[in-house]
C-alpha atoms as a PDB file:
ATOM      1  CA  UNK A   1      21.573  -1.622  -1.710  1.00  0.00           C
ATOM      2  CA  UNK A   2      22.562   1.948  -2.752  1.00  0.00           C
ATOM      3  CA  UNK A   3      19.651   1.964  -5.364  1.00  0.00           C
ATOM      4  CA  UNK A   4      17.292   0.970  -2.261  1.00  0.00           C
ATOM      5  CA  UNK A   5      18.659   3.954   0.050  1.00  0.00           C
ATOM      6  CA  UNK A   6      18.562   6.405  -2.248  1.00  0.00           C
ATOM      7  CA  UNK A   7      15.088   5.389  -2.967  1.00  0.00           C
ATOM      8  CA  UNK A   8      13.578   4.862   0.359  1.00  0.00           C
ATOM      9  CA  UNK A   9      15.889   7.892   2.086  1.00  0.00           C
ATOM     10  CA  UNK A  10      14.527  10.283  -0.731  1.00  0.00           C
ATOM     11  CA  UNK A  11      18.647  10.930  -1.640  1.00  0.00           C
ATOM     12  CA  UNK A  12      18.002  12.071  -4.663  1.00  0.00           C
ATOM     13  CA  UNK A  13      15.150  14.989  -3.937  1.00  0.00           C
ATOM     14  CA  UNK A  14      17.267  17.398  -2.833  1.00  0.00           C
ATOM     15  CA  UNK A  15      15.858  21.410  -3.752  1.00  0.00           C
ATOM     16  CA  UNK A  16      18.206  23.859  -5.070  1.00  0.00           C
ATOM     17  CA  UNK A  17      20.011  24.867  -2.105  1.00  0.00           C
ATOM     18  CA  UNK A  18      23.595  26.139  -1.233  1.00  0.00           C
ATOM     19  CA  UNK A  19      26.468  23.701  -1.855  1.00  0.00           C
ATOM     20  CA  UNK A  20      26.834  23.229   2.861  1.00  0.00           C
ATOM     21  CA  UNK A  21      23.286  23.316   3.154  1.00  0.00           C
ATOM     22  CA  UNK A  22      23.185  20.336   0.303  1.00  0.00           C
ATOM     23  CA  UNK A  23      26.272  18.525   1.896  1.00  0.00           C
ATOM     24  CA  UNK A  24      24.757  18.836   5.820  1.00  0.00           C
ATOM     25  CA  UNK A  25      21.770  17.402   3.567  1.00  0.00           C
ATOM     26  CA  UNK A  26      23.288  14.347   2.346  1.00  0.00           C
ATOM     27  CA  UNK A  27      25.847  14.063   5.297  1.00  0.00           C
ATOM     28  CA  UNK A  28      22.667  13.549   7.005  1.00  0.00           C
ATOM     29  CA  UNK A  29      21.171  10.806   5.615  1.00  0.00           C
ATOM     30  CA  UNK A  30      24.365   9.305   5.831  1.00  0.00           C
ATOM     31  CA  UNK A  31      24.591   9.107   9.306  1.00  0.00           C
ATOM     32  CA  UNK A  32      20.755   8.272   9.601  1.00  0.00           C
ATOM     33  CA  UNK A  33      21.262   4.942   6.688  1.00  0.00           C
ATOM     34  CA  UNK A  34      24.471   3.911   9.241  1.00  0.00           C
ATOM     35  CA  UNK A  35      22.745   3.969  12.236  1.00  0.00           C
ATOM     36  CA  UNK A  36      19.420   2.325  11.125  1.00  0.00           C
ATOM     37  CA  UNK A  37      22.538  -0.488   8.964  1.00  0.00           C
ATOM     38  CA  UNK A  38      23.921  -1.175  12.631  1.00  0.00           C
ATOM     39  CA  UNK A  39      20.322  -1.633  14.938  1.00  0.00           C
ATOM     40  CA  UNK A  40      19.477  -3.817  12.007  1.00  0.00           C
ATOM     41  CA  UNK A  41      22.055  -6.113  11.290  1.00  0.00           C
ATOM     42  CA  UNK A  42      22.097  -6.492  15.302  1.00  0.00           C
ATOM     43  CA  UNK A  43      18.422  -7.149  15.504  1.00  0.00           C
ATOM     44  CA  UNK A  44      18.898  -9.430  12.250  1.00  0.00           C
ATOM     45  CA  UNK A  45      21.132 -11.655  13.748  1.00  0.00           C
ATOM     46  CA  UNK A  46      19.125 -11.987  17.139  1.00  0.00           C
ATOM     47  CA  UNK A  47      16.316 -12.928  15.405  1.00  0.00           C
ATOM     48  CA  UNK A  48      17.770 -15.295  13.493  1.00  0.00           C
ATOM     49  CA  UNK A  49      19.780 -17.195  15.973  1.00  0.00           C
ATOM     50  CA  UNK A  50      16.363 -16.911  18.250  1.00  0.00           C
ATOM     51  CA  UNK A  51      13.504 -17.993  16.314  1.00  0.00           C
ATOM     52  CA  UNK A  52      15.467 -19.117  12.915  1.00  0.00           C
ATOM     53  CA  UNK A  53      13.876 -15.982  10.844  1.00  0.00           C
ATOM     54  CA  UNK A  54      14.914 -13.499   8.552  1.00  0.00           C
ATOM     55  CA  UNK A  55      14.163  -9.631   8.392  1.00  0.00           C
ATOM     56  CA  UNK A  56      13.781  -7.442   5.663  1.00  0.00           C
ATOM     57  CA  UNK A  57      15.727  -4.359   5.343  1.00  0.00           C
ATOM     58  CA  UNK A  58      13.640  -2.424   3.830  1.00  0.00           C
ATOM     59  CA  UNK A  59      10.682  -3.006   5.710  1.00  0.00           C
ATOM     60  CA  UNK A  60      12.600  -2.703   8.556  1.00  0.00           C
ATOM     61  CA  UNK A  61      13.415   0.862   7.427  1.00  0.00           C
ATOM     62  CA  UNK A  62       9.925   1.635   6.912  1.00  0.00           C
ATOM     63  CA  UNK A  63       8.549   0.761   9.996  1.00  0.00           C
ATOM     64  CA  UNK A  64      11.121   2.241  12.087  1.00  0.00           C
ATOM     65  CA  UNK A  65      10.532   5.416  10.415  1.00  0.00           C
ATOM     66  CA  UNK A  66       6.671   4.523  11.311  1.00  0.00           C
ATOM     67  CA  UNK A  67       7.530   4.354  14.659  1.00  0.00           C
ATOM     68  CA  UNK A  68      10.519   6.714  14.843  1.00  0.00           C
ATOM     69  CA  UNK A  69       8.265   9.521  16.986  1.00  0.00           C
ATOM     70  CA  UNK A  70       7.196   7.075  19.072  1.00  0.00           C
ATOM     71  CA  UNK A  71      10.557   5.493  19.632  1.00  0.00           C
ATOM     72  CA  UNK A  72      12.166   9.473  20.236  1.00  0.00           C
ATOM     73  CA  UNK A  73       9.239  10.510  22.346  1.00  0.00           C
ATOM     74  CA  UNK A  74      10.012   7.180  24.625  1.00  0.00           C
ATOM     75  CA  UNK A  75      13.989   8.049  24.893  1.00  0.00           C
ATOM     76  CA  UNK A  76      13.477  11.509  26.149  1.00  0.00           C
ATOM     77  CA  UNK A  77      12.063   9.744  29.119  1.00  0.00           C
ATOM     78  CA  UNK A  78      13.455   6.097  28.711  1.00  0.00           C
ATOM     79  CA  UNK A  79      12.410   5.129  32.709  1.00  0.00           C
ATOM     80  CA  UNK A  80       8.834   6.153  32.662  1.00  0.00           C
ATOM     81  CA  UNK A  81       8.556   5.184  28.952  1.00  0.00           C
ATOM     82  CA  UNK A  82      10.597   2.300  28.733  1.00  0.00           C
ATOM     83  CA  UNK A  83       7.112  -0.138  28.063  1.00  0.00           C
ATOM     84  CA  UNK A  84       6.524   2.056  25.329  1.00  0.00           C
ATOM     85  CA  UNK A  85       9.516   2.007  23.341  1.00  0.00           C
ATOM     86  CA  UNK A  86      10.150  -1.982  23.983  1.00  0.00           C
ATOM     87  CA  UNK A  87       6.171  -2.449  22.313  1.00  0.00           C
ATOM     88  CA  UNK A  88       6.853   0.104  19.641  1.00  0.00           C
ATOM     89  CA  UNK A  89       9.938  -1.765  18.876  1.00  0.00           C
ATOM     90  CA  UNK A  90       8.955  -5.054  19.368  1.00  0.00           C
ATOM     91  CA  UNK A  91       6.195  -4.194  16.534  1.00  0.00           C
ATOM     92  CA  UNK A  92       8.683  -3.397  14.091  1.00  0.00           C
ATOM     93  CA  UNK A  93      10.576  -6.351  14.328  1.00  0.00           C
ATOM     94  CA  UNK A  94       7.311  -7.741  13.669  1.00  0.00           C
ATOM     95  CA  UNK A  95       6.274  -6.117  10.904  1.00  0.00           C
ATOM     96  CA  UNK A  96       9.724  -6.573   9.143  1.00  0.00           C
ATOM     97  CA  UNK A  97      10.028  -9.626   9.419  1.00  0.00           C
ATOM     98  CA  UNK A  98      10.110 -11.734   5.907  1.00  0.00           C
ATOM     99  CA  UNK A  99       7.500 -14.408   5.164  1.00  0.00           C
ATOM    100  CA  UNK A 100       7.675 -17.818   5.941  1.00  0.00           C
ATOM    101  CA  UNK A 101       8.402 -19.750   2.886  1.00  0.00           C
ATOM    102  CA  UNK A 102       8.341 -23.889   2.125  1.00  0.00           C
ATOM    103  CA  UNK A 103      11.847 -23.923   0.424  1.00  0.00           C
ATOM    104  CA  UNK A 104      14.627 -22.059   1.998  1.00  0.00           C
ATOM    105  CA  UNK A 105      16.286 -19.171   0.346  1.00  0.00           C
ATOM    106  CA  UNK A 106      20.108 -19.371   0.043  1.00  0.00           C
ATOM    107  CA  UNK A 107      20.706 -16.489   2.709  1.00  0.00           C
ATOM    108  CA  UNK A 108      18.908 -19.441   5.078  1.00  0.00           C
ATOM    109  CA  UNK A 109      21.048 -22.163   4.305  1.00  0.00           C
ATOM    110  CA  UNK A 110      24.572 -20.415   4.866  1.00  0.00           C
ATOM    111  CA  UNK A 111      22.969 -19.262   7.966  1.00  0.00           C
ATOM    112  CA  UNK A 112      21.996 -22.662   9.495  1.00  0.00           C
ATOM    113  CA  UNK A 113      25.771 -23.304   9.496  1.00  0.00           C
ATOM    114  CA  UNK A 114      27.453 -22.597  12.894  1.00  0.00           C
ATOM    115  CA  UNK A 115      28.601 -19.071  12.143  1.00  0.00           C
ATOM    116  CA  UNK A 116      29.932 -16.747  14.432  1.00  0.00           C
ATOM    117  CA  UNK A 117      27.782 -13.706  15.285  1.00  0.00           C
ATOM    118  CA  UNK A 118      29.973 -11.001  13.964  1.00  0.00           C
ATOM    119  CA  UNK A 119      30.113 -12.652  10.201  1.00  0.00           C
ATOM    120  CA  UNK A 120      26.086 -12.769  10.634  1.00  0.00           C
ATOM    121  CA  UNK A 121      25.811  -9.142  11.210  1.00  0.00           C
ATOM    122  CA  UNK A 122      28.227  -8.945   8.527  1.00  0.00           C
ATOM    123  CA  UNK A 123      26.128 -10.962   6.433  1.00  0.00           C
ATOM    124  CA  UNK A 124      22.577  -8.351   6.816  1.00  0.00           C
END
C-alpha cells in the first residue's frame, strides 16, 4: 500500500526545500493518508455489511480528493449545508465502489463469515 500512497499522495515530489519545511511536508501527508485510512475502512465495512460490496481504496482516495472542496466548503457550515455534504459524499462512495464480478474474490469470501466489525475495518 506504501507504493500506492506515495504514488497517489505525490510523496515523492517534494522541491528542494529546508529540512522543517520538508518534514511539515511529509508530516503532512501523513496525517492526511491516516485520516482518509480511518473514514475508509469505516465506510468499507458499512458498505459491506449493508449491501454486501466492496470499495476500492484508491478510488476512494481519488474521489474524495474530487470532492474534498465541496466536502470543506459544506463543514464550515455543516447545518445549512448538511444536504450538500451527505450528496457529495454519498457520490463518492459511489464512485469507489469496486465492480460487480461473477466469481467472488477471496477478500469476499472471508468477509461473508460472521466477523466482528472491528477485524473488518481491520481488514480494509
Amino acid at each position: 500500500m506504501s507504493k500506492r500512497w506515495k504514488c497517489h499522495f505525490d510523496i515523492d515530489k517534494v522541491e528542494n526545500v529546508g529540512e522543517k519545511y520538508f518534514e511539515c511536508l511529509i508530516y503532512g501527508k501523513l496525517i492526511v493518508i491516516a485520516l482518509m485510512t480511518a473514514v475508509f475502512s469505516t465506510v468499507f465495512a458499512v458498505m459491506f455489511r449493508e449491501q454486501r460490496r466492496l470499495l476500492s481504496m484508491l478510488k476512494f482516495f481519488k474521489n474524495l480528493r474530487e470532492k474534498s472542496e465541496i466536502l470543506l466548503t459544506s463543514l464550515h457550515n455543516v447545518r445549512g449545508n448538511a444536504i450538500k455534504l451527505y450528496d457529495a459524499f454519498v457520490d463518492v462512495i459511489g464512485r469507489s465502489l469496486d465492480e460487480k464480478r461473477k466469481r467472488k474474490t477471496t477478500q469476499q469470501v472471508l468477509m461473508e463469515h460472521n466477523i466482528p466489525e472491528i477485524v473488518l475495518q481491520m481488514l480494509a
